[in-house]
Every structure is written in C-alpha cells, then in structure tokens.
N, C-alpha and C. Protein backbone atom coordinates (compact mmCIF):
# COMPACT_ATOMS: atom_id res chain seq x y z
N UNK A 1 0.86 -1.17 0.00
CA UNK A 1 0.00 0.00 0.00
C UNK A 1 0.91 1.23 0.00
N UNK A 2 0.11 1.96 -0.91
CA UNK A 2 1.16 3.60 -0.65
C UNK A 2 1.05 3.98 0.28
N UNK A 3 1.84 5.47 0.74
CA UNK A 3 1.39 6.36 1.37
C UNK A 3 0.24 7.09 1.36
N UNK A 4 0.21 7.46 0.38
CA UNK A 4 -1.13 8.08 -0.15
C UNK A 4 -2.42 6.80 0.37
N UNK A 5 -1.98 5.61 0.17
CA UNK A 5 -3.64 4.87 0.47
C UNK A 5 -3.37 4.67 1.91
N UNK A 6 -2.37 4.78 2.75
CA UNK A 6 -2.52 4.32 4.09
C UNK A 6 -3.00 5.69 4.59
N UNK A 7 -2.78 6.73 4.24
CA UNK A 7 -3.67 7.90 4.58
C UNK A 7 -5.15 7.85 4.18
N UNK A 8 -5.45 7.43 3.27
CA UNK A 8 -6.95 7.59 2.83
C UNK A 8 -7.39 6.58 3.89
N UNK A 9 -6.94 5.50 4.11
CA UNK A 9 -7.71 4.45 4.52
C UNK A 9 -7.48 4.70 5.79
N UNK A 10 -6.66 5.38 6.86
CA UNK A 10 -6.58 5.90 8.02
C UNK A 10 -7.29 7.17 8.36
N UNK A 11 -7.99 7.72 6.96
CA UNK A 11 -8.87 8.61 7.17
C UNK A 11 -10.31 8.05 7.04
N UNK A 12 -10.52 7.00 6.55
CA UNK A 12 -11.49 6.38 6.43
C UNK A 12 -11.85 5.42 7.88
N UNK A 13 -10.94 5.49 8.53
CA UNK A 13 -11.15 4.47 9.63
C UNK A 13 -11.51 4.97 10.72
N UNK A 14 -11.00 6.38 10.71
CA UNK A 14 -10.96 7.47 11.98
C UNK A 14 -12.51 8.05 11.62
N UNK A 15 -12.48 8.67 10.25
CA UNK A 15 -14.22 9.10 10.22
C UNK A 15 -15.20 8.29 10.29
N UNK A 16 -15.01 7.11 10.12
CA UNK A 16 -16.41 6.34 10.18
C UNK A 16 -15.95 5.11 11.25
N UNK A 17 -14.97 5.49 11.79
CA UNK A 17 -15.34 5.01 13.43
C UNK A 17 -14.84 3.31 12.96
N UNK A 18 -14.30 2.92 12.58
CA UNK A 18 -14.63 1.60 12.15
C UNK A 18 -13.44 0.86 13.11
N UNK A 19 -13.83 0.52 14.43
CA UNK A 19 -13.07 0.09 15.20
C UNK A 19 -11.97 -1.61 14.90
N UNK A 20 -12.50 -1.89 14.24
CA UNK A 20 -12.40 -3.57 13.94
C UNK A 20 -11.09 -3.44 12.48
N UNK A 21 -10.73 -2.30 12.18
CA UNK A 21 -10.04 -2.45 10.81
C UNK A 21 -8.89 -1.36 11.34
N UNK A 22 -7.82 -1.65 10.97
CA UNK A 22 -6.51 -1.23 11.23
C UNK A 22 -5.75 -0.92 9.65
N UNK A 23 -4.71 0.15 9.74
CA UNK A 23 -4.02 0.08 8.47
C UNK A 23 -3.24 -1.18 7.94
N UNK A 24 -2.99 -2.06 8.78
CA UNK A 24 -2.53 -3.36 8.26
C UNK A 24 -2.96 -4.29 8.04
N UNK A 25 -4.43 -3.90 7.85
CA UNK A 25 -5.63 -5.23 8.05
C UNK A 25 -6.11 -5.04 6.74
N UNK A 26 -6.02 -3.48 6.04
CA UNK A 26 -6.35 -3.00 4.73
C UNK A 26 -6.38 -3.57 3.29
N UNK A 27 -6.67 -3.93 2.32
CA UNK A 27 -6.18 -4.00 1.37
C UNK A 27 -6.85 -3.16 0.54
N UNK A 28 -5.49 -2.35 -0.28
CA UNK A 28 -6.43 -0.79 -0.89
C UNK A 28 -7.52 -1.39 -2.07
N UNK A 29 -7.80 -2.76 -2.50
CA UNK A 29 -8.17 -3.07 -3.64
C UNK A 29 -9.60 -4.02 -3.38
N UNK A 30 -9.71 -4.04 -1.81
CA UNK A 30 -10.72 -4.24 -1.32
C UNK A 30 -12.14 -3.66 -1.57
N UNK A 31 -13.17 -4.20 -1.93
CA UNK A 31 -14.66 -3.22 -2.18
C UNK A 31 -14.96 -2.22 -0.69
N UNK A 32 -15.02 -1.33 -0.80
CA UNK A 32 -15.69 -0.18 -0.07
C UNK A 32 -17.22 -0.81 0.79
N UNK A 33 -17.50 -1.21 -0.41
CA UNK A 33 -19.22 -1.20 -0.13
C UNK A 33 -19.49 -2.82 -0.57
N UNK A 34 -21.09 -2.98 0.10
CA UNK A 34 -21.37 -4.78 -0.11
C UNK A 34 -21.04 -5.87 1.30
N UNK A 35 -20.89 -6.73 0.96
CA UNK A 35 -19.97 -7.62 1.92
C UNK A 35 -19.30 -6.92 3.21
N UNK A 36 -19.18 -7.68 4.17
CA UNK A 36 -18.36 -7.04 5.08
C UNK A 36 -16.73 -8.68 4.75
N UNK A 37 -17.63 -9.62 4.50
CA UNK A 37 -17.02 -10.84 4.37
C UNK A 37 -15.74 -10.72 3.00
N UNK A 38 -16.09 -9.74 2.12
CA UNK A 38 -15.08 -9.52 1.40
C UNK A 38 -14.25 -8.07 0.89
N UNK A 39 -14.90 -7.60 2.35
CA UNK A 39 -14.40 -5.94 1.90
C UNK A 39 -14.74 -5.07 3.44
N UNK A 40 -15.04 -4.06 3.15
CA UNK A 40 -14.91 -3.08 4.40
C UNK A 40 -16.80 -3.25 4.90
N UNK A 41 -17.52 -3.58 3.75
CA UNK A 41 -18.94 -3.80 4.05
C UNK A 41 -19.52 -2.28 4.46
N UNK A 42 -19.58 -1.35 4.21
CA UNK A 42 -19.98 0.04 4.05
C UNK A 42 -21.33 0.02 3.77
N UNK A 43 -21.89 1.47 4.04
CA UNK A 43 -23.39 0.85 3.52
C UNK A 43 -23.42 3.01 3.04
N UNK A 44 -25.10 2.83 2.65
CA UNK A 44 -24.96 4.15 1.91
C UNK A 44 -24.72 5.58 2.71
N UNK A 45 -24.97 5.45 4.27
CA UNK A 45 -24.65 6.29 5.44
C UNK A 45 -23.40 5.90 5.21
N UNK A 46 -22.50 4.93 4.94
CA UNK A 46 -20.88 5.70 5.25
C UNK A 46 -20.35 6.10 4.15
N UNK A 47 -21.24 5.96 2.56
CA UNK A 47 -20.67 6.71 1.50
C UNK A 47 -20.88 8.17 1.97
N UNK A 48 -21.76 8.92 2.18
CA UNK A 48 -22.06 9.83 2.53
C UNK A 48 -20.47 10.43 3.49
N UNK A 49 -20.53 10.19 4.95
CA UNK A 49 -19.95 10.55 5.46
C UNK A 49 -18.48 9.98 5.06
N UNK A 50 -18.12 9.26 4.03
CA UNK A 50 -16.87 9.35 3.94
C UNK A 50 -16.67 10.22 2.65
N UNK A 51 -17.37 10.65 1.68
CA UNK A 51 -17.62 11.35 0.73
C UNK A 51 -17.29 12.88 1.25
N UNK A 52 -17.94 13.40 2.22
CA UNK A 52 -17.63 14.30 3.87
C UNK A 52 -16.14 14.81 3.67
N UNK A 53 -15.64 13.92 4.34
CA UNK A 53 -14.25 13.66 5.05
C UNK A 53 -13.55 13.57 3.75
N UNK A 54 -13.33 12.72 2.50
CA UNK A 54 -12.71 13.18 1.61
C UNK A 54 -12.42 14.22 1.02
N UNK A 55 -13.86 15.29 0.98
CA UNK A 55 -14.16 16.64 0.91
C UNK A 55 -13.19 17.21 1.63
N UNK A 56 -13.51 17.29 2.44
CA UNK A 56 -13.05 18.20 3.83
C UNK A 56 -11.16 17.99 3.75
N UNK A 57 -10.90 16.87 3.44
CA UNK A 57 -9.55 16.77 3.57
C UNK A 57 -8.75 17.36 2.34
N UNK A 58 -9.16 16.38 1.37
CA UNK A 58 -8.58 16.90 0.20
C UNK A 58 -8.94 17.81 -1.12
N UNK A 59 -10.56 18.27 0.02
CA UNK A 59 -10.85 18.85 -1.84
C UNK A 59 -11.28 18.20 -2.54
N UNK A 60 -11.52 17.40 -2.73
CA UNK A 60 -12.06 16.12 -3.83
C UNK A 60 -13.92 16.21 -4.02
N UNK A 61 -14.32 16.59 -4.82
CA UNK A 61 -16.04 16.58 -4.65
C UNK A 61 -16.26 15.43 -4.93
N UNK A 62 -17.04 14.32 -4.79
CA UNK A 62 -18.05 12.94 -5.06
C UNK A 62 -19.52 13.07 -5.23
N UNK A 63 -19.77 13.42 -6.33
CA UNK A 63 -21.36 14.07 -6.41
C UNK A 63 -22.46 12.49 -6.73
N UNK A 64 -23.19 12.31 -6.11
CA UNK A 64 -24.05 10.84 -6.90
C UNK A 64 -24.16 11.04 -8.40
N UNK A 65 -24.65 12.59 -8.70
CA UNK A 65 -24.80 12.66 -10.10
C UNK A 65 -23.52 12.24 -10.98
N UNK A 66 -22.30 12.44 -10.28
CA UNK A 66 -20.72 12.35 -11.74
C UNK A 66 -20.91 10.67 -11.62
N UNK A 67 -20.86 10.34 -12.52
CA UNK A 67 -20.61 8.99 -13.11
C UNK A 67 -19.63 8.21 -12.40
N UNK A 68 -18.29 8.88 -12.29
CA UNK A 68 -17.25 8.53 -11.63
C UNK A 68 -17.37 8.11 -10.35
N UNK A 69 -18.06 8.93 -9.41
CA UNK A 69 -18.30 8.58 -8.02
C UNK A 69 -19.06 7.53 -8.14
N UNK A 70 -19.92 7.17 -8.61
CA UNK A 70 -20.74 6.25 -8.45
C UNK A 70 -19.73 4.48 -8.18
N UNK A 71 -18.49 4.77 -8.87
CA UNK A 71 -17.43 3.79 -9.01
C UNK A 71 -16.84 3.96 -7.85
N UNK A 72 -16.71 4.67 -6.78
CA UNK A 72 -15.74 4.38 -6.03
C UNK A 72 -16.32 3.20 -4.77
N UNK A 73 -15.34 2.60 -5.15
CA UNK A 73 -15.61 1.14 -4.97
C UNK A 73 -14.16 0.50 -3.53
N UNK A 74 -13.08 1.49 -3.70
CA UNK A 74 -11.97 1.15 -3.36
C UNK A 74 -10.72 2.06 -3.15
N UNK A 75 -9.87 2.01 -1.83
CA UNK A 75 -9.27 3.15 -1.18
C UNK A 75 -8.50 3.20 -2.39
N UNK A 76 -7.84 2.60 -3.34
CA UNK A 76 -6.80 2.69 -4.22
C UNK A 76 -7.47 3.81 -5.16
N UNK A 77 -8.92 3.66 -5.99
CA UNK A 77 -9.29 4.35 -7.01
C UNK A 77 -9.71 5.50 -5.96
N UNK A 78 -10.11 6.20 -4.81
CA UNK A 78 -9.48 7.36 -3.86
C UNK A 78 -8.41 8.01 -4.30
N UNK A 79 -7.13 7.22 -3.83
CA UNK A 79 -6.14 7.83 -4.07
C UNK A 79 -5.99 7.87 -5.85
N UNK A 80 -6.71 7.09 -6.66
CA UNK A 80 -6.10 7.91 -8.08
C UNK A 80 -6.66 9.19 -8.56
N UNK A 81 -8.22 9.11 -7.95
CA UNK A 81 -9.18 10.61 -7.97
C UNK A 81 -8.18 11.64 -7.40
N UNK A 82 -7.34 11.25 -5.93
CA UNK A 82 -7.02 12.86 -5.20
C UNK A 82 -5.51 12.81 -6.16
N UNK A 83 -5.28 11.91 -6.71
CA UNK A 83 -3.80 12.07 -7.28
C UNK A 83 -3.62 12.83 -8.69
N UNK A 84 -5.12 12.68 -9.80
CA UNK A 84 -5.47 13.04 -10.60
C UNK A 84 -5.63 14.72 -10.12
N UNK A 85 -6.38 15.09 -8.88
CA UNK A 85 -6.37 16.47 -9.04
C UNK A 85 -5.03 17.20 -8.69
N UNK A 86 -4.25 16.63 -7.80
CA UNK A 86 -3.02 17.11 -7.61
C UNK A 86 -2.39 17.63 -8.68
C-alpha cells in the first residue's frame, strides 16, 4: 500500500469510526461497499460521510450525479481521484 492509500484508509477508519479495521488489516483493492465478508462492508450512510471527510480533507467533490463517483468502490481508485487532481 502507498502512502497516499494508508492515509486515505486511516482517514477512512478514523471518520467512520470503524473500530475492527486497522491500516494493516487494509487491502487498498478491497470493495468499499457490499460484503463485510469480502471488503470493508460500508453501507450508503458511510458513503455519505466518507464522501464528507474526503471533501473536507482533500478537496475532492463525489457528487451521486458524476458517473465517476458512483465507481468508487476502493481506497486505491481514492487515491487515483485525489492524485489526478493534484
């Protein structure tokens, strides 16, 4: 994992509280959403508030309407959105 994704995903863990997941427990290529059995198991309250916190940190907008957001699926395609605006 990069730097860049152990930050996203340490920002993702701290805003939505997710006590049970650690940066070394991560895998950036993991689904966001769905399953908890094969991914972080998210539901549409933590797109929201992590949509929030991405905002807030980096600037990054996630609108339901852009096409794109609708894909974020995974801390890796995060970090290529905030790397793309950089």
């Amino acid at each position: 994992m990069t730097e860049t994704e152990e930050e996203l995903a340490q920002l993702l863990i701290t805003s939505l509280q997710l006590e049970d997941k650690t940066i070394n427990s991560i895998d950036p290529e993991a689904p966001l959403f769905g399953s908890y059995d094969t991914g972080w198991g998210l539901d549409s309250i933590d797109a929201l508030e992590m949509a929030l916190a991405v905002q807030q940190k980096y600037g990054v907008e996630m609108r339901a309407e852009d096409e794109n957001s609708r894909r974020v699926v995974q801390v890796r395609y995060i970090r290529n959105k905030h790397t793309d605006k950089s």
